[in-house]
C-alpha atoms as a PDB file:
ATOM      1  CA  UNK A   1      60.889 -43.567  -1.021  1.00  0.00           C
ATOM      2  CA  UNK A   2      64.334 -42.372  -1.014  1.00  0.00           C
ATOM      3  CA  UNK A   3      65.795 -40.096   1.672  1.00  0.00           C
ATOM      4  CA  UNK A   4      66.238 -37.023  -0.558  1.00  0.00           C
ATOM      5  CA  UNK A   5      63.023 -36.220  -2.604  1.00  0.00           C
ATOM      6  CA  UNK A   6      65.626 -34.883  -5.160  1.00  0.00           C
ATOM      7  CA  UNK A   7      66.979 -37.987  -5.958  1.00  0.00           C
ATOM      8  CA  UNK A   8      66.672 -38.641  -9.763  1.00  0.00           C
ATOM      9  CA  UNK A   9      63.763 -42.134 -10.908  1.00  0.00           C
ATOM     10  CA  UNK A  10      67.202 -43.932 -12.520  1.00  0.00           C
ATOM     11  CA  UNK A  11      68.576 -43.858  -9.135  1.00  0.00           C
ATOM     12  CA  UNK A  12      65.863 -45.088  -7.520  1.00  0.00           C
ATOM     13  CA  UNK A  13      65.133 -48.467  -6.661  1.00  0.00           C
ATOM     14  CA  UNK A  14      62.396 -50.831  -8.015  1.00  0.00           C
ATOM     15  CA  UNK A  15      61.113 -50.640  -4.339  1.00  0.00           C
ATOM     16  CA  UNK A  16      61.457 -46.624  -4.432  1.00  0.00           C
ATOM     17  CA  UNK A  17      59.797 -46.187  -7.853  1.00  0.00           C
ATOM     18  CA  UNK A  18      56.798 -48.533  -6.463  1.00  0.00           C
ATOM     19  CA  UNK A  19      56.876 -47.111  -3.534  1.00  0.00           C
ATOM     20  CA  UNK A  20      56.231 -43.202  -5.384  1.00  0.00           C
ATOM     21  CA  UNK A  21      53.884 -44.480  -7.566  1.00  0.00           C
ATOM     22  CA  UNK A  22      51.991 -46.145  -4.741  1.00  0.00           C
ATOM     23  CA  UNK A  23      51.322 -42.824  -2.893  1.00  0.00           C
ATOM     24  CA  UNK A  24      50.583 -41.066  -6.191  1.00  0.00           C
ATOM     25  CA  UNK A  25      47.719 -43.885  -6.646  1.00  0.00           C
ATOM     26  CA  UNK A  26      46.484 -43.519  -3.126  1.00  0.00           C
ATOM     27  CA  UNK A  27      46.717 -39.672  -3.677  1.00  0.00           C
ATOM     28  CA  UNK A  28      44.519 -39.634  -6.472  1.00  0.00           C
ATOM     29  CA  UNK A  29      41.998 -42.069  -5.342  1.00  0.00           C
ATOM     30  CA  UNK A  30      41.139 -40.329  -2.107  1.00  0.00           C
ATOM     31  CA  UNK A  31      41.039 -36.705  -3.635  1.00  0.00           C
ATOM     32  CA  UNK A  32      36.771 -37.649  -4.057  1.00  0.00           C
ATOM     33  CA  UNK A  33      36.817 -35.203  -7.648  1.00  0.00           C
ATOM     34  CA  UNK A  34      35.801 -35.547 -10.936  1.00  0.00           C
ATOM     35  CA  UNK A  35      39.462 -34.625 -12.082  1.00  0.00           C
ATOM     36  CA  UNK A  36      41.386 -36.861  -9.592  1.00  0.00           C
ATOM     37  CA  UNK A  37      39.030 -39.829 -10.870  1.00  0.00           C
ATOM     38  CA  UNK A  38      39.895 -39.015 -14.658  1.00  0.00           C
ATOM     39  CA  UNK A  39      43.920 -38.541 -13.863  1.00  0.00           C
ATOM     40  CA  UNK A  40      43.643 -42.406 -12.393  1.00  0.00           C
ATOM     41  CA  UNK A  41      41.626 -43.581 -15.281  1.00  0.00           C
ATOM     42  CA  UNK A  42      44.138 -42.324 -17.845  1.00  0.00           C
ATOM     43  CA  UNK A  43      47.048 -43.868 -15.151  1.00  0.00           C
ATOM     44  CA  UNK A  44      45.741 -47.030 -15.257  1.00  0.00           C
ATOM     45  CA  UNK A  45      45.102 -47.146 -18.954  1.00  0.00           C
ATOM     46  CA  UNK A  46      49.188 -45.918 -19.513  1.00  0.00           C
ATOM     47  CA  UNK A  47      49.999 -48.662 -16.688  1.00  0.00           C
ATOM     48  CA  UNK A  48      48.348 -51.231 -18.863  1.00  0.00           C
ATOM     49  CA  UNK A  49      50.224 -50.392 -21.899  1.00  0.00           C
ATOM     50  CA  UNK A  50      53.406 -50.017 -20.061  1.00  0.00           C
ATOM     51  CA  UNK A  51      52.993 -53.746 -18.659  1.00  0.00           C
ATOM     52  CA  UNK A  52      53.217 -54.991 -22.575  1.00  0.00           C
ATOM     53  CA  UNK A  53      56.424 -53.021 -23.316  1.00  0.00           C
ATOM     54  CA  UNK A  54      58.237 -54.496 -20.049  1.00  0.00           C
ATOM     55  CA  UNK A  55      56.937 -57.816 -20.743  1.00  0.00           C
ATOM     56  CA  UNK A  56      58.400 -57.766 -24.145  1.00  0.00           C
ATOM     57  CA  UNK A  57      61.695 -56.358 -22.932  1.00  0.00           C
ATOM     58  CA  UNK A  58      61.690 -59.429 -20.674  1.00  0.00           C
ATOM     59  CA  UNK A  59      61.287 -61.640 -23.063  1.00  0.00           C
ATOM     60  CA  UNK A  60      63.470 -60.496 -25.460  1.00  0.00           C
ATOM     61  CA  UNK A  61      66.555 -60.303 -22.823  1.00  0.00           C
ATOM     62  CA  UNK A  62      65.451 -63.670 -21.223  1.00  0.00           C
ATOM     63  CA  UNK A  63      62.490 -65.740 -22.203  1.00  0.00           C
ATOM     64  CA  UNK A  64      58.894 -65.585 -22.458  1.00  0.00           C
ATOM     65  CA  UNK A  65      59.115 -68.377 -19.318  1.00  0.00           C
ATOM     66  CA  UNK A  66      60.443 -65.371 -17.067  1.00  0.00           C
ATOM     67  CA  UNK A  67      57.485 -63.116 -18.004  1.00  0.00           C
ATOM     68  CA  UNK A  68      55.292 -66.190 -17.076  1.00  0.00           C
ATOM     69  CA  UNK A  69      56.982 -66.611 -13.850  1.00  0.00           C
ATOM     70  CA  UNK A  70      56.749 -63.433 -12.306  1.00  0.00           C
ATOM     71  CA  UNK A  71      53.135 -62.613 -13.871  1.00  0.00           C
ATOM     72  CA  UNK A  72      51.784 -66.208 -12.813  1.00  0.00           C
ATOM     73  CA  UNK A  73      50.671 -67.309 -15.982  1.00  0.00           C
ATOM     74  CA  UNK A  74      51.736 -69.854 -18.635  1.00  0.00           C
ATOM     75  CA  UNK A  75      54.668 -69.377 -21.156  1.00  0.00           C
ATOM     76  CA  UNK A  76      51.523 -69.474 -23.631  1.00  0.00           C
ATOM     77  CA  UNK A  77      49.309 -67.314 -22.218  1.00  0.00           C
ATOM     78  CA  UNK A  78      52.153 -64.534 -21.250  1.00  0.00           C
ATOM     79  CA  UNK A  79      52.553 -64.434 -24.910  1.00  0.00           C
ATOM     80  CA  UNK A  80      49.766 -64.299 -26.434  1.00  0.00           C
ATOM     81  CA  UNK A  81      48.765 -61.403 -24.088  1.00  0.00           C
ATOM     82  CA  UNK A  82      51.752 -58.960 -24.184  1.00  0.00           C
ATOM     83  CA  UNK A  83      53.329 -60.224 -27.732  1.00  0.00           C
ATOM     84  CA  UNK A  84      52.415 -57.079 -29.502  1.00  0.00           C
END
């Protein structure tokens, strides 16, 4: 997290932005309600389609072998799983 809570998400670091979204997880996942369950649901379905749009971004400013890399998978399998 950064030192000033004000500090705006494009000025944050990867780290920081993980970090927030961390705590937010464990937030909701210890709250033990019907609506806290439902908010992390619908977060992990959005998480799931954000994971294809920055795996295409990847690949389109480096390679479908980077996405591979850092999600541990074949070049082949990367792609057939985020393509579209």
């Amino acid at each position: 997290m950064p030192a000033d809570p004000d500090t705006s998400l494009t000025a944050m670091s990867e780290d920081e932005l993980a970090a927030l979204i961390y705590r937010g997880i464990d937030e909701l996942s210890t709250r033990g309600n019907r609506e806290a369950f439902g908010e992390l649901l619908r977060v992990v379905s959005y998480a799931g389609e954000k994971v294809g749009v920055a795996a295409r971004l990847l690949a389109t400013s480096n390679s479908w072998a980077q996405v591979a890399e850092v999600s541990g998978t074949s070049k082949q399998a990367a792609w057939e799983r985020w393509r579209s």
